[in-house]
Protein backbone atom coordinates (compact mmCIF):
# COMPACT_ATOMS: atom_id res chain seq x y z
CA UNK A 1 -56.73 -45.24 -45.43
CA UNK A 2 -59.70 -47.48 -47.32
CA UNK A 3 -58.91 -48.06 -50.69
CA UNK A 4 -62.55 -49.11 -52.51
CA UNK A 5 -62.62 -51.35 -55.18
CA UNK A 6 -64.92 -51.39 -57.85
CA UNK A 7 -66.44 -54.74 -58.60
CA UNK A 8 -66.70 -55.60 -62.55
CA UNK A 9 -69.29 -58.19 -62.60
CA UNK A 10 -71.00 -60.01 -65.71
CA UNK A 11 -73.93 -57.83 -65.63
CA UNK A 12 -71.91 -55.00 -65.97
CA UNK A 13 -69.92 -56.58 -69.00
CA UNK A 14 -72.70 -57.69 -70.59
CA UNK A 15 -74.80 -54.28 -70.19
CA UNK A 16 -71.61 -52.80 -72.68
CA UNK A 17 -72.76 -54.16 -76.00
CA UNK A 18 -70.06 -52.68 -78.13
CA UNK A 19 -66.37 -54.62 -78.27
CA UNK A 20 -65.15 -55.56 -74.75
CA UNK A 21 -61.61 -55.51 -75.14
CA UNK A 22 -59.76 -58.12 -73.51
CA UNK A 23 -56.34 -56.37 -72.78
CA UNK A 24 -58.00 -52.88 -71.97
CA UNK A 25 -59.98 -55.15 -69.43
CA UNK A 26 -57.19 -54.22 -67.13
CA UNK A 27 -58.95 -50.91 -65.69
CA UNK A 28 -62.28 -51.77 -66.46
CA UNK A 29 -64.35 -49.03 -65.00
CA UNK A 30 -61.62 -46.62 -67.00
CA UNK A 31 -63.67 -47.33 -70.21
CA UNK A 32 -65.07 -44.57 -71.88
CA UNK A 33 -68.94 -44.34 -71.43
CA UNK A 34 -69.75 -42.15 -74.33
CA UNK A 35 -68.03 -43.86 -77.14
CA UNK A 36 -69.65 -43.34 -80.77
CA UNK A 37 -71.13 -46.33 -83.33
CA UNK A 38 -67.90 -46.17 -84.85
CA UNK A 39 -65.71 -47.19 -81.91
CA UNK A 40 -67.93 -49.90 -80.44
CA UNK A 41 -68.39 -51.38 -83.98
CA UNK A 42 -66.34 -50.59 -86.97
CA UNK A 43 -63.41 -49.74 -85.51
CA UNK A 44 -62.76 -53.35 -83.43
CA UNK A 45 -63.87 -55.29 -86.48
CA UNK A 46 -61.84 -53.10 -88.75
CA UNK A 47 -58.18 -53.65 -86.13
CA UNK A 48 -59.47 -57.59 -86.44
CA UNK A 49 -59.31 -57.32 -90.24
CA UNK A 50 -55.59 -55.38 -90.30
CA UNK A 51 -54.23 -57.34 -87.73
CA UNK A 52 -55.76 -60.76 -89.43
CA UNK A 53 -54.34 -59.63 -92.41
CA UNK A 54 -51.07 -58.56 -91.39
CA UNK A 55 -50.36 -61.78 -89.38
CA UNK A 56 -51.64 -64.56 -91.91
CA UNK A 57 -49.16 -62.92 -94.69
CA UNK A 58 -45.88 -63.00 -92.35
CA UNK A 59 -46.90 -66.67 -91.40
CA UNK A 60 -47.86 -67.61 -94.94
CA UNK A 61 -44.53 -65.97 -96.17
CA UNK A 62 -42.41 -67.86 -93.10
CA UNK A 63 -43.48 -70.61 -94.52
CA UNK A 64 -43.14 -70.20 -98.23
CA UNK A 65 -39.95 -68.93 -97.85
CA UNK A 66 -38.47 -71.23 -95.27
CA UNK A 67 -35.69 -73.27 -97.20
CA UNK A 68 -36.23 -77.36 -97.30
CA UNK A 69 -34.88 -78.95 -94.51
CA UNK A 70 -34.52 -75.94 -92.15
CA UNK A 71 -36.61 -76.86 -89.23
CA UNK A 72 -39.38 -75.15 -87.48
CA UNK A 73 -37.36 -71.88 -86.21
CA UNK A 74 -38.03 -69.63 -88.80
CA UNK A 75 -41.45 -69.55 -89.36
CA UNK A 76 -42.06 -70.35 -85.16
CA UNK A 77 -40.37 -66.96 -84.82
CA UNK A 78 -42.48 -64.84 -87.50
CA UNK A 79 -45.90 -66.44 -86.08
CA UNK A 80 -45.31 -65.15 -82.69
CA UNK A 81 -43.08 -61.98 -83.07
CA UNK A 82 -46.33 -60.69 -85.60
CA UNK A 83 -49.05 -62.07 -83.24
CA UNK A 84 -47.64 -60.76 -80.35
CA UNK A 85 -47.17 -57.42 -82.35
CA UNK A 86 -50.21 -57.01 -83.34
CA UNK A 87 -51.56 -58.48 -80.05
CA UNK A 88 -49.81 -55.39 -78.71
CA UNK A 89 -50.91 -52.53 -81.05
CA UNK A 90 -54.30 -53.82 -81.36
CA UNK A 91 -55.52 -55.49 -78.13
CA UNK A 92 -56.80 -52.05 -76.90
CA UNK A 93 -59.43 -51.70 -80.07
CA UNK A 94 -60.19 -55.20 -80.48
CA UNK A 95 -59.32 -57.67 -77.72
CA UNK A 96 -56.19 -58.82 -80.20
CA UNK A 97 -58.37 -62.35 -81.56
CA UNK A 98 -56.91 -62.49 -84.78
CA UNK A 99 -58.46 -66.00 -84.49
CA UNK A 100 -61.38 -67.37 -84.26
CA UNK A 101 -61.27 -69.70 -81.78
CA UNK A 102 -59.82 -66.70 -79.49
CA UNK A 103 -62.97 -65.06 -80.60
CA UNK A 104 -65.39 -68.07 -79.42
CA UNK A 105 -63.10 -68.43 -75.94
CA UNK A 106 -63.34 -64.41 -75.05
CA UNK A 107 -66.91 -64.84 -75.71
CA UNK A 108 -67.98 -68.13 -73.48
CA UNK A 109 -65.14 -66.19 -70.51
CA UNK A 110 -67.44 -63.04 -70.89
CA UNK A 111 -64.73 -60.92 -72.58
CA UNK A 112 -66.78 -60.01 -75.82
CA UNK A 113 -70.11 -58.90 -76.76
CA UNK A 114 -72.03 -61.94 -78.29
CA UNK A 115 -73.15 -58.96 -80.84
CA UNK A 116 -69.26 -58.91 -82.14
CA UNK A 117 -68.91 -62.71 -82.77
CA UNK A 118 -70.39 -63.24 -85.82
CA UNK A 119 -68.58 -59.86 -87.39
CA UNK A 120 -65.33 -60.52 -85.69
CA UNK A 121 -65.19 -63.79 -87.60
CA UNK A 122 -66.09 -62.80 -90.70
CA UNK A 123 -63.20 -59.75 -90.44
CA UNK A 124 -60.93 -62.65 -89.87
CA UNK A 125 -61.38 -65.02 -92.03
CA UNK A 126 -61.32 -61.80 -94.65
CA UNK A 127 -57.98 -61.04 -92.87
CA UNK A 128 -56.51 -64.64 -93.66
CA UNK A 129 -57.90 -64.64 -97.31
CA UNK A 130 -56.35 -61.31 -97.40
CA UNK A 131 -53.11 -62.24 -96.19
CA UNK A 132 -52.55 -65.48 -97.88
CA UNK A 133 -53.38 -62.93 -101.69
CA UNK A 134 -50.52 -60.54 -100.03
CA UNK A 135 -48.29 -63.05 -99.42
CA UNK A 136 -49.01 -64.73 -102.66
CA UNK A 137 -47.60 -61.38 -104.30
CA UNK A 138 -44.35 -61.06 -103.02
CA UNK A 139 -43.16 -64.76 -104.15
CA UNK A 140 -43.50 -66.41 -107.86
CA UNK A 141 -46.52 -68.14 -108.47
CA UNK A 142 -45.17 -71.49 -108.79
CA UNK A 143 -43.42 -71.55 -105.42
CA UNK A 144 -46.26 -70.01 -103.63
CA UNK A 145 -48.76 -73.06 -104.90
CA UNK A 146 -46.12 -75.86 -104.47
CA UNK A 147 -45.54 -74.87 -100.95
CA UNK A 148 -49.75 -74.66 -100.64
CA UNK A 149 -49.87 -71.06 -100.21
CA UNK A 150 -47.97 -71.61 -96.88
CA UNK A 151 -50.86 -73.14 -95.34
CA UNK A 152 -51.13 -76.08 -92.56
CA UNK A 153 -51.21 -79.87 -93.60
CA UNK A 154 -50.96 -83.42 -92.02
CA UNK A 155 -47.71 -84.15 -92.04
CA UNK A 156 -46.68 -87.32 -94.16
CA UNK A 157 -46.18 -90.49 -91.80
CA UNK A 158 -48.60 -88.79 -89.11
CA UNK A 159 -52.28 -89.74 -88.86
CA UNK A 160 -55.30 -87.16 -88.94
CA UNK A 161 -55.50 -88.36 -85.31
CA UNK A 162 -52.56 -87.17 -84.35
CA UNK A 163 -53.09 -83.72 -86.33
CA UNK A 164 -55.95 -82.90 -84.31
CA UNK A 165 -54.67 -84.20 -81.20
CA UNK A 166 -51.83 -81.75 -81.60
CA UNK A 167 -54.24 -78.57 -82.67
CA UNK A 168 -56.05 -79.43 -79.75
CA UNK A 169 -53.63 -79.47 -77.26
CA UNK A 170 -51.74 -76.00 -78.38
CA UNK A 171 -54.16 -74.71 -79.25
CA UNK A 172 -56.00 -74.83 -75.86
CA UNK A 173 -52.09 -73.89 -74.35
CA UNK A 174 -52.77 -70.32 -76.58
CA UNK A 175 -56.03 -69.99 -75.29
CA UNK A 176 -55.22 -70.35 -71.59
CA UNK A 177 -52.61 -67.69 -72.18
CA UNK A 178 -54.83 -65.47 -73.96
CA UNK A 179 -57.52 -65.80 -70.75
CA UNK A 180 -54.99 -66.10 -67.62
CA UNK A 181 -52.57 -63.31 -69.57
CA UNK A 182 -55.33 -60.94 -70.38
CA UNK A 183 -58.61 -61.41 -69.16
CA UNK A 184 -58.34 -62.85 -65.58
CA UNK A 185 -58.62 -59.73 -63.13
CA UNK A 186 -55.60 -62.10 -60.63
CA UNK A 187 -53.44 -63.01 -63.08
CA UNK A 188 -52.98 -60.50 -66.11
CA UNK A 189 -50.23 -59.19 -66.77
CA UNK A 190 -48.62 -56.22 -69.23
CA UNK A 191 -46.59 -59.16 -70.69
CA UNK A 192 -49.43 -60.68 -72.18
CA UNK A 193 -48.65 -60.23 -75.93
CA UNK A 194 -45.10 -61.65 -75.40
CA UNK A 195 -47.23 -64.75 -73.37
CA UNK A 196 -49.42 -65.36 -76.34
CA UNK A 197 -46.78 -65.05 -78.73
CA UNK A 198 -44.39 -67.10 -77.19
CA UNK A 199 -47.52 -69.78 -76.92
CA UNK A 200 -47.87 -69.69 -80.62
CA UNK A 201 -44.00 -70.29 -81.39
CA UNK A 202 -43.79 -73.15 -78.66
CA UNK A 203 -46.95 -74.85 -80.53
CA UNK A 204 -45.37 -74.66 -83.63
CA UNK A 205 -41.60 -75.62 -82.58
CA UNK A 206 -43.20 -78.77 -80.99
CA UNK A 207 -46.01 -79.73 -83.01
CA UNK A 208 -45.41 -78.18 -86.70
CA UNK A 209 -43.82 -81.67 -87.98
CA UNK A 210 -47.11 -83.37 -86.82
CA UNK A 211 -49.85 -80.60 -88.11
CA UNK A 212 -48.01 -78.13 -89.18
CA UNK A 213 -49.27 -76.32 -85.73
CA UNK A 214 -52.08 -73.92 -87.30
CA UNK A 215 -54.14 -73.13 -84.02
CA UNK A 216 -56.00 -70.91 -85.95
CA UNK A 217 -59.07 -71.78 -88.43
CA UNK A 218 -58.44 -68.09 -90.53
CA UNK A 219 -54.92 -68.78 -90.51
CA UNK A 220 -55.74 -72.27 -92.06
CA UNK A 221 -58.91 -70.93 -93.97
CA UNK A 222 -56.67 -68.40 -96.11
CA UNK A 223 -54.06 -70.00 -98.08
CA UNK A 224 -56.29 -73.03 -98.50
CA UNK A 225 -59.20 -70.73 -100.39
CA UNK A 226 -56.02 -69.23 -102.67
CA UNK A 227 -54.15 -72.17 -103.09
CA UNK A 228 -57.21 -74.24 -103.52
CA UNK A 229 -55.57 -76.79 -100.94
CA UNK A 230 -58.42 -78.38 -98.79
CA UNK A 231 -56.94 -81.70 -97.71
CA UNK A 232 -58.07 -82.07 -94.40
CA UNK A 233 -59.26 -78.69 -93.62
CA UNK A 234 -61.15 -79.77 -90.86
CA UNK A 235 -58.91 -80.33 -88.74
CA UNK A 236 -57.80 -76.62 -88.46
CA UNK A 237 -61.21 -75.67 -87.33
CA UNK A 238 -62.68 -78.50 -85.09
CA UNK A 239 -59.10 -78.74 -83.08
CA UNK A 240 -58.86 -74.96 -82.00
CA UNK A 241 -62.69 -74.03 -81.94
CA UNK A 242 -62.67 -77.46 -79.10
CA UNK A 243 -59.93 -76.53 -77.03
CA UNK A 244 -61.97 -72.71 -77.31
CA UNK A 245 -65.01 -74.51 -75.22
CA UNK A 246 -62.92 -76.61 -73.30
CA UNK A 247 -60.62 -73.54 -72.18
CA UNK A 248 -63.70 -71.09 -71.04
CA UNK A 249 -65.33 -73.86 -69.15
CA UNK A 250 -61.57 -74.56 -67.21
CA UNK A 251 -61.64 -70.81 -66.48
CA UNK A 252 -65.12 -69.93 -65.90
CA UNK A 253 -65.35 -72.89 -63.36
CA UNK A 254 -62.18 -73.31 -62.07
CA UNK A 255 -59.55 -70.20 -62.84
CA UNK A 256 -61.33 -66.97 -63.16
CA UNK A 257 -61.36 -64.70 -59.95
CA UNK A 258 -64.72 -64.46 -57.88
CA UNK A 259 -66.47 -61.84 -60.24
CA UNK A 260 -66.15 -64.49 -63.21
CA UNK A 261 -66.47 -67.83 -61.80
CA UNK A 262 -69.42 -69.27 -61.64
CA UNK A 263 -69.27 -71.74 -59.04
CA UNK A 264 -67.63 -71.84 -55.52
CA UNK A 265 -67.16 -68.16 -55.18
């Protein structure tokens, strides 16, 4: 018995110019041909918004809320139980980003539409602003803008250096299991949502007394618009939006499968 395989190449993905997602990339020639405006456009940017929402306010709050002195567990958990729940609920609309650095990496592997970049950012930094007001609700005002709105900062008797050095690095140990997880045709897996998750918490357990582990410019961007915190901001965007290049060019030269790799196929 021949079993024929149908090839998904990067003319084929970049013929679809509605939202690729990258977890319903798992039976690629399974997606719908005749879906409507709504469901190439509005309805991936619209999941990116929710989900963007929904996450930044459970970090924000993990972090408002944490008590002084209780370590990193708390708010390592909430980042990357929500994530990888709405990672789970979502990916199928969207691709899951809820970040855009994961936006600028699905885009440079050949998991998006370059049409949904711009939009998919702008529904997530709207998610984080949105989240950091939600979370700013449910806690008095006084403890929400002492603790910064729950955002990210440079840790006191740690260098900027170090800060991006450490958004860097986990950052580009998210990406690589939001490509290898749920994008590369060899190596994706059902579990990927628990994967990307689990990254999160592991870059925050390890590295949230040297950055505060943000890996994630909306994340960062929200509470510092409402708490009007913007002490070294950049380093929340230029960390995770460098590992982003540096993670597609790994995987489009080095880890994809044959249909995605550009060289030595």
């Amino acid at each position: 018995m021949v079993l024929l395989t149908k090839k998904y190449s990067l003319e084929t993905e970049m013929e679809n110019v509605g939202a690729t997602s990258i977890l319903a990339q798992a039976e690629p020639g399974k997606e719908p041909e005749d879906r409507t405006i709504f469901e190439k456009y509005a309805q991936p940017c619209l999941a990116e918004l929710m989900g963007s929402t929904l996450f930044v306010a459970a970090a924000c709050l993990s972090v408002i809320t944490n008590p002084e002195g209780a370590g990193p567990m708390g708010p390592a958990l909430a980042h990357g139980f929500s994530l990888g729940i709405m990672v789970a609920v979502l990916g199928k609309i969207s691709g899951g980003h809820f970040n855009p650095a994961v936006t600028l990496a699905a885009l440079a592997a050949g998991g998006l539409s370059p049409l949904l970049l711009l939009p998919y950012w702008l529904c997530q930094l709207s998610g984080g602003m949105l989240g950091a007001l939600l979370a700013k609700s449910m806690v008095p005002e006084a403890i929400f803008f002492n603790r910064t709105g729950g955002g990210c900062m440079v840790q006191e008797g740690c260098t900027v250096g170090m800060a991006v050095c450490a958004e860097l690095t986990f950052s580009f140990l998210l990406l690589l299991a939001v490509l290898m997880g749920s994008l590369a045709e060899h190596s994706k897996t059902p579990l990927a949502p628990f994967c990307i998750g689990f990254a999160l918490a592991t870059g925050i357990l390890v590295s949230g007394s040297i950055s505060g582990s943000c890996l994630n410019p909306a994340r960062a961007f929200g509470p510092a618009l409402i708490s009007t915190h913007w002490d070294n901001h950049w380093v929340y965007w230029i960390g995770p939006l460098t590992s982003a290049v540096l993670a597609s060019v790994l995987y489009r030269t080095v880890l994809a499968g044959r249909s995605r790799r550009l060289f030595l196929k």
